[in-house]
C-alpha atoms as a PDB file:
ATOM      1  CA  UNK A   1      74.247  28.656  19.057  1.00  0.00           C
ATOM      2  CA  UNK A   2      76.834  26.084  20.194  1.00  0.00           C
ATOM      3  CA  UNK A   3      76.085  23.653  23.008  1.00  0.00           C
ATOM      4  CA  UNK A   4      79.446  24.354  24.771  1.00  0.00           C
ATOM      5  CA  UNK A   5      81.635  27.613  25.878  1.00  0.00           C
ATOM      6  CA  UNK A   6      84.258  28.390  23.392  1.00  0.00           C
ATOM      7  CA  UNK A   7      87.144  30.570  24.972  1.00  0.00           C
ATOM      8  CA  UNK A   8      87.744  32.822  21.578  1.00  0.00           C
ATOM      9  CA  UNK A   9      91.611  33.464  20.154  1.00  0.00           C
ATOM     10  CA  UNK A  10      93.321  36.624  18.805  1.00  0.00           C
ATOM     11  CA  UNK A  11      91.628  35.798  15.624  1.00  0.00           C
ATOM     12  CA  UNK A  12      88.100  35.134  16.427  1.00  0.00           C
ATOM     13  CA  UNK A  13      85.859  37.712  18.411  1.00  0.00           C
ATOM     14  CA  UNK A  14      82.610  36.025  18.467  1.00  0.00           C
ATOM     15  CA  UNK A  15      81.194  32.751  17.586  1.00  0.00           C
ATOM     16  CA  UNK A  16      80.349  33.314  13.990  1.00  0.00           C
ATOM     17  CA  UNK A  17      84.090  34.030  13.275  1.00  0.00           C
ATOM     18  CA  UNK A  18      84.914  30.754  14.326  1.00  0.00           C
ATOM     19  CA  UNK A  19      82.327  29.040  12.598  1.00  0.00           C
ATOM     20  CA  UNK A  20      83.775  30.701   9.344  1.00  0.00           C
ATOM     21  CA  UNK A  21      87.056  30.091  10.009  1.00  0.00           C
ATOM     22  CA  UNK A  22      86.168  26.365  10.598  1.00  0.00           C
ATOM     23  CA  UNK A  23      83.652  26.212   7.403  1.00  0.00           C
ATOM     24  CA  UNK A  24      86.234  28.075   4.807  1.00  0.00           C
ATOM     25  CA  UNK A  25      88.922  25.255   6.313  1.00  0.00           C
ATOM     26  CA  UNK A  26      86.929  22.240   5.091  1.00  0.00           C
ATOM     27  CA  UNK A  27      85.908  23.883   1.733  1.00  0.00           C
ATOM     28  CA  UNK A  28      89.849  24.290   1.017  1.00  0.00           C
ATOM     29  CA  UNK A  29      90.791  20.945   2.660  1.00  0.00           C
ATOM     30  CA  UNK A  30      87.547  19.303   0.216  1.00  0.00           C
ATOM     31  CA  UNK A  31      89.149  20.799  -2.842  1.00  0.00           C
ATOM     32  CA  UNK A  32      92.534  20.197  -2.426  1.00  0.00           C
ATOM     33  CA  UNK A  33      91.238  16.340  -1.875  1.00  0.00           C
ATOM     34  CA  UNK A  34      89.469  16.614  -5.576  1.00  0.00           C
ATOM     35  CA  UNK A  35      92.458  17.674  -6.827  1.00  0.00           C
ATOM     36  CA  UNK A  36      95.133  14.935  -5.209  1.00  0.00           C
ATOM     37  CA  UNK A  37      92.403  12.632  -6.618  1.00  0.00           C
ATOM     38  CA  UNK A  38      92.835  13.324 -10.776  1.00  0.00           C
ATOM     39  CA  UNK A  39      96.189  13.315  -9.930  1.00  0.00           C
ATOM     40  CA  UNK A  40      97.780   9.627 -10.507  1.00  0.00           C
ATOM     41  CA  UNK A  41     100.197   8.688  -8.375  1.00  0.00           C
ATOM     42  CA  UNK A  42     101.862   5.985 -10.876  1.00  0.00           C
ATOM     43  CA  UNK A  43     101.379   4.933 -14.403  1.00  0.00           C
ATOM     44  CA  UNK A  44     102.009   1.374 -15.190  1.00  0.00           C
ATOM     45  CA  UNK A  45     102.734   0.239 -18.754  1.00  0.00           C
ATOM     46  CA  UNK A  46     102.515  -3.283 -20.631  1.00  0.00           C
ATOM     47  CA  UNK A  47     102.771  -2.854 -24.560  1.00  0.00           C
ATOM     48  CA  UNK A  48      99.606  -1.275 -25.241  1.00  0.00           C
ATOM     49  CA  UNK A  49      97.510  -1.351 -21.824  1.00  0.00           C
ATOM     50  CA  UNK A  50      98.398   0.933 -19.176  1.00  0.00           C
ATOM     51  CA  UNK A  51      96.880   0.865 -15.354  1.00  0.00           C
ATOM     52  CA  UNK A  52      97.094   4.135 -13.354  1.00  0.00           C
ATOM     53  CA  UNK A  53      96.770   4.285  -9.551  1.00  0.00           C
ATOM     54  CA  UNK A  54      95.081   7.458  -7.817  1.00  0.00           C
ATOM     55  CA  UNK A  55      94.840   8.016  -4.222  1.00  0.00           C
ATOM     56  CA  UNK A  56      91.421   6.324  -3.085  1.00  0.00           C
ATOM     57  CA  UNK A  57      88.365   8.493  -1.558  1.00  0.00           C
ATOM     58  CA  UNK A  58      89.399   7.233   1.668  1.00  0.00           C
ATOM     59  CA  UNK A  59      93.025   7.909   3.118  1.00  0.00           C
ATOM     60  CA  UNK A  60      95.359   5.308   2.401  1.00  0.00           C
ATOM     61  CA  UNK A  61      93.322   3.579  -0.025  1.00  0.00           C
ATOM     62  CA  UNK A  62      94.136   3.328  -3.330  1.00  0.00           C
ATOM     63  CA  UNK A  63      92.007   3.127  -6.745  1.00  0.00           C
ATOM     64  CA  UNK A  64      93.209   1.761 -10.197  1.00  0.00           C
ATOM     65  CA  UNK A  65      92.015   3.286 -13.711  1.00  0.00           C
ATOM     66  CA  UNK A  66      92.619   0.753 -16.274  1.00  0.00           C
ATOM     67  CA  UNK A  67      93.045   1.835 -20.519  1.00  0.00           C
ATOM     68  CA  UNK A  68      94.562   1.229 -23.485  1.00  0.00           C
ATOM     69  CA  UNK A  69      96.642   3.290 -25.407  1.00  0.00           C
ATOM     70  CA  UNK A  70      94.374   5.522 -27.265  1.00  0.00           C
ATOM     71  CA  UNK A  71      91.750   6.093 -24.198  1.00  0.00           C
ATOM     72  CA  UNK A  72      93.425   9.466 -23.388  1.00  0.00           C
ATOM     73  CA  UNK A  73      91.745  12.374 -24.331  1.00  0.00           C
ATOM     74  CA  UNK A  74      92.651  16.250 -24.174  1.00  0.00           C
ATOM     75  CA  UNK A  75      90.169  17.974 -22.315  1.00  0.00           C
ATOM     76  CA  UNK A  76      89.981  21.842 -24.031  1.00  0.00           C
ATOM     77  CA  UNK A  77      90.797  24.763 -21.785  1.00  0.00           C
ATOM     78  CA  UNK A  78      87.553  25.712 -19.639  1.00  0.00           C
ATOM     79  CA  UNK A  79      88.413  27.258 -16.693  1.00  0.00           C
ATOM     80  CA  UNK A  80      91.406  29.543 -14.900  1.00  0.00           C
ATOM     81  CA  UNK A  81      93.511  26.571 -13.433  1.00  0.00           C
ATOM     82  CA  UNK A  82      97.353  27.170 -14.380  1.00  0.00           C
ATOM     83  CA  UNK A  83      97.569  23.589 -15.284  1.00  0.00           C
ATOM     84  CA  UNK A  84      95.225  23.581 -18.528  1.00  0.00           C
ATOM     85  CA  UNK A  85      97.334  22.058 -20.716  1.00  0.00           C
ATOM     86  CA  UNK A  86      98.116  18.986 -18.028  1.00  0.00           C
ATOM     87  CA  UNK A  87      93.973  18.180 -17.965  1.00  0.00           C
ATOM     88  CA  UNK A  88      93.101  14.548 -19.920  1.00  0.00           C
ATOM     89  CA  UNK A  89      90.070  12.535 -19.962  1.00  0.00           C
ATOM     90  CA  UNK A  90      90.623   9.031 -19.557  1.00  0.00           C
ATOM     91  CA  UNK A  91      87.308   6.730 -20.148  1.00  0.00           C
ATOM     92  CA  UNK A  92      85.308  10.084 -18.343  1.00  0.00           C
ATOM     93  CA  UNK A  93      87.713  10.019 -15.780  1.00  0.00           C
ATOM     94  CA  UNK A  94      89.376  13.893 -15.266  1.00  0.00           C
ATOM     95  CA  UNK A  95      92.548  13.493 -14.358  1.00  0.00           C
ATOM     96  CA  UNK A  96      95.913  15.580 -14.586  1.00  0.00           C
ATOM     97  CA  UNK A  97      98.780  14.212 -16.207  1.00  0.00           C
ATOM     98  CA  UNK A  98     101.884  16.442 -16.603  1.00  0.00           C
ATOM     99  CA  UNK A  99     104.885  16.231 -18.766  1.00  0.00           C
ATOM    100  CA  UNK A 100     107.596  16.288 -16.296  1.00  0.00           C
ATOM    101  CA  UNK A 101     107.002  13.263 -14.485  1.00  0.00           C
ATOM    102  CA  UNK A 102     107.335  10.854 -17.210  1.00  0.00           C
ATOM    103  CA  UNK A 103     110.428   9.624 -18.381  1.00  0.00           C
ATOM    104  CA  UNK A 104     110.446  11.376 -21.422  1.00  0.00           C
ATOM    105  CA  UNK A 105     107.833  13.370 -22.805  1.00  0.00           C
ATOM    106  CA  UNK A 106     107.001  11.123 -26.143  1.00  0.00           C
ATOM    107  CA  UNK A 107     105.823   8.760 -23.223  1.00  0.00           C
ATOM    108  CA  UNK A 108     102.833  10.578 -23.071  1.00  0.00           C
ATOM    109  CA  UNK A 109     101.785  11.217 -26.904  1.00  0.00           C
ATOM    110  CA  UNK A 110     102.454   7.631 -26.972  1.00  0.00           C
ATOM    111  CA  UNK A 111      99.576   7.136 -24.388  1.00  0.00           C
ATOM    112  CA  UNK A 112      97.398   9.842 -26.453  1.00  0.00           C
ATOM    113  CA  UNK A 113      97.729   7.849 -30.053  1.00  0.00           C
ATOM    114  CA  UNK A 114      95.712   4.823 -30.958  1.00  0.00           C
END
């Protein structure tokens, strides 16, 4: 199946082991990267327009989301995630914006009012 000879570990006792191992790796690695990409890694703030910056799709690259007070939206529970009640909308954008990591926590129903 494999154009070269693969000396097998402790873990693996035939080829399609490997392969598994190697296929269920990038499936976790993928969505882990989905979710370090709703997350924003800062949230500026000038009167009523705010710009957030995510990790970009590429490493080391990063992407801007910009909105105006008013923009965020609650997104209702829909799946098992323990973070429901940290998952916004912002202009169709899903991304996960949690309490702690503001300064104080009226920051954020500031951001959710018009």
């Amino acid at each position: 199946m494999l154009p070269f000879q693969i000396e097998y570990a402790t873990l693996t006792t035939n080829e399609n082991d490997l392969l598994f191992f190697m296929g269920f790796f990038f499936l976790g690695n993928f969505i882990i990267r989905i979710v370090i990409n709703r997350y924003p890694l800062r949230i500026y703030r000038q009167e009523k327009q705010y710009i957030a910056v995510f990790e970009g799709h590429i490493p080391l690259w990063k992407r801007m989301l910009k909105f105006r007070r008013g923009d965020v939206v609650v997104m209702p529970p829909s799946s098992i995630v323990p973070w429901q009640d940290a998952r916004y909308k912002i202009n169709g954008n899903k991304v996960l914006l949690f309490n702690e990591y503001f300064r104080s926590p009226s920051e954020l129903n500031n951001m959710l009012t018009s």
